[in-house]
Structures are given as C-alpha cells and as structure tokens.
Protein backbone atom coordinates (compact mmCIF):
# COMPACT_ATOMS: atom_id res chain seq x y z
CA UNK A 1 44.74 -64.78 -70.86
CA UNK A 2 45.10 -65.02 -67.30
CA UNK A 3 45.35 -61.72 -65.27
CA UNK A 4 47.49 -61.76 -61.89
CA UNK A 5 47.21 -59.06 -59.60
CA UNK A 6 49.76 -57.96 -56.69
CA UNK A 7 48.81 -55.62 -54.01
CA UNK A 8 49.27 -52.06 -54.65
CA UNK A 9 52.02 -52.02 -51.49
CA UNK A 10 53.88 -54.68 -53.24
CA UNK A 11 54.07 -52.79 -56.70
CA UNK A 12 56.88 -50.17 -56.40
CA UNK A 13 59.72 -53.27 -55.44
CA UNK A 14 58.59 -55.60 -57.77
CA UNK A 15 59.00 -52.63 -60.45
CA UNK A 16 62.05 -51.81 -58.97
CA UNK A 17 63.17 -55.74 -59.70
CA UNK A 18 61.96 -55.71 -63.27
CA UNK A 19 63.32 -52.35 -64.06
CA UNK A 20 66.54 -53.99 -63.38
CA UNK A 21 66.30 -56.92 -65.54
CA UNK A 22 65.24 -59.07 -63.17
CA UNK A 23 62.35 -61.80 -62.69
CA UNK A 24 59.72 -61.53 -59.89
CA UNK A 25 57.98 -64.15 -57.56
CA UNK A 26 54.48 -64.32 -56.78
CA UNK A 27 53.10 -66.78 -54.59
CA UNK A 28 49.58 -67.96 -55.01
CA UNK A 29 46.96 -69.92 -53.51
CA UNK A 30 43.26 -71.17 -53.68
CA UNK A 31 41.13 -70.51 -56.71
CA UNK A 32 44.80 -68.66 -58.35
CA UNK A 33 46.74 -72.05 -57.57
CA UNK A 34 47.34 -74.43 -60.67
CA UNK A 35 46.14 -71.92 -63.14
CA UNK A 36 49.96 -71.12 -64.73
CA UNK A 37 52.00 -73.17 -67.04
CA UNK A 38 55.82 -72.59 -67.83
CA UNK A 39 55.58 -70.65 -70.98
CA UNK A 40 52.50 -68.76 -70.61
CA UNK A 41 51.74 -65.23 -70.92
CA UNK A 42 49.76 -63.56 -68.00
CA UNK A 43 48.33 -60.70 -68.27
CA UNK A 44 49.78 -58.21 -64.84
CA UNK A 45 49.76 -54.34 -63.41
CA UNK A 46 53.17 -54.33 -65.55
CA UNK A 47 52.24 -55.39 -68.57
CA UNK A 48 52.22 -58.74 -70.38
CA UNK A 49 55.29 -60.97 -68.82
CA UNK A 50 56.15 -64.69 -69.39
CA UNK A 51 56.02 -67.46 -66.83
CA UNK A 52 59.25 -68.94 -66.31
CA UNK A 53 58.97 -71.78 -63.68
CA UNK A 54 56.02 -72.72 -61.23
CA UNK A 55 56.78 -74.53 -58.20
CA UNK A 56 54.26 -76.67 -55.68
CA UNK A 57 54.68 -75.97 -52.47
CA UNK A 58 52.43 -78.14 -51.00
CA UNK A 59 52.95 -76.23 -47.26
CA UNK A 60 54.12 -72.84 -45.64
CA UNK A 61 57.17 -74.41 -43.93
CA UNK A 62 58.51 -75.59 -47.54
CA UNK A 63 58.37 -72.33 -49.27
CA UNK A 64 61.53 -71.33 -50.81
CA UNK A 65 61.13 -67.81 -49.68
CA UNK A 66 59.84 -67.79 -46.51
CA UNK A 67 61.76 -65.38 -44.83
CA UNK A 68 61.36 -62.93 -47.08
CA UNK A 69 56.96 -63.23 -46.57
CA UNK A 70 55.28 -60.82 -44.66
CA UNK A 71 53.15 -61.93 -41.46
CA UNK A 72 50.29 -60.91 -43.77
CA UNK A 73 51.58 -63.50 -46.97
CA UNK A 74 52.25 -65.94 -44.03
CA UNK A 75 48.62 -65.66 -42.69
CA UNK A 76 47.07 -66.35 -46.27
CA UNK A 77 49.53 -69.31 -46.83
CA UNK A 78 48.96 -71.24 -43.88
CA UNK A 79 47.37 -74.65 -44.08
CA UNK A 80 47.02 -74.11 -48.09
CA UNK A 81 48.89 -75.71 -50.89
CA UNK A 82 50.57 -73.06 -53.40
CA UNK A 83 52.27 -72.38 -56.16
CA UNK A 84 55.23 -70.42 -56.47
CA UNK A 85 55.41 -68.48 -59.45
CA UNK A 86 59.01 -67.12 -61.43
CA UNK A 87 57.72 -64.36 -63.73
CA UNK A 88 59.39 -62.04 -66.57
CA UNK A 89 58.68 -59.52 -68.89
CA UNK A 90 58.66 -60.04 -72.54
C-alpha cells in the first residue's frame, strides 16, 4: 500500500476538511507522480482513505488550484508535471 505524507503545517486544515465530511487535495510530483489509481487505498497521517480522482497536470499554470498554493508548493511545482490527487476517508 502506498503511503502519502503531507507536511506537518498542512495537517491541522486538511483534518479540519475531513472532520467535516469533506475530501482533500494533494498535489504531487516526481518519484510520487503516477503512483495513484482511482479506487485505491493509500495509506496517510489520517488513516487509510480512498482515492477518488487523479488529475495530470502536465504544468504549474494549469493547476486547478493554483491560487490556493503556497509560494513554497509553487516552487516545488515549477517546470514538473503532476498529479492532482482527490482523496477521502473510508
């Protein structure tokens, strides 16, 4: 099973989301990119959760969220392919 990680930072709003009923996105890039499936389960800080949709993004300026990245997301994005990952819990 594949683990995903998210910054410690990041944690606190992302639990915030799920508490809620509500899916989280992660974005991910080099050796993380391509590894998730629709379907899977993924092993994360939060327990077990379900991926719901992965998107390609193959640049920065095509994200669907890039407003809402930090300067330090940006930074790790630029110039790379990603995917865009929908998450839930199970």
């Amino acid at each position: 099973m594949i683990q995903l990680d998210f910054p410690d930072h990041e944690r606190p709003a992302l639990r915030g989301r799920l508490n809620q009923g509500k899916s989280i996105i992660t974005t991910r890039v080099d050796a993380d990119r391509g590894q998730c499936r629709p379907g899977m389960i993924v092993k994360t800080p939060f327990g077990p959760m379900r991926v719901i949709q992965v998107t390609y993004v193959p640049c920065l300026a095509q994200h669907p969220f890039l407003k809402e990245l930090t300067t330090e997301q940006i930074r790790q994005c630029i110039g790379q392919p990603m995917d865009v990952i929908e998450l839930a819990l199970m």
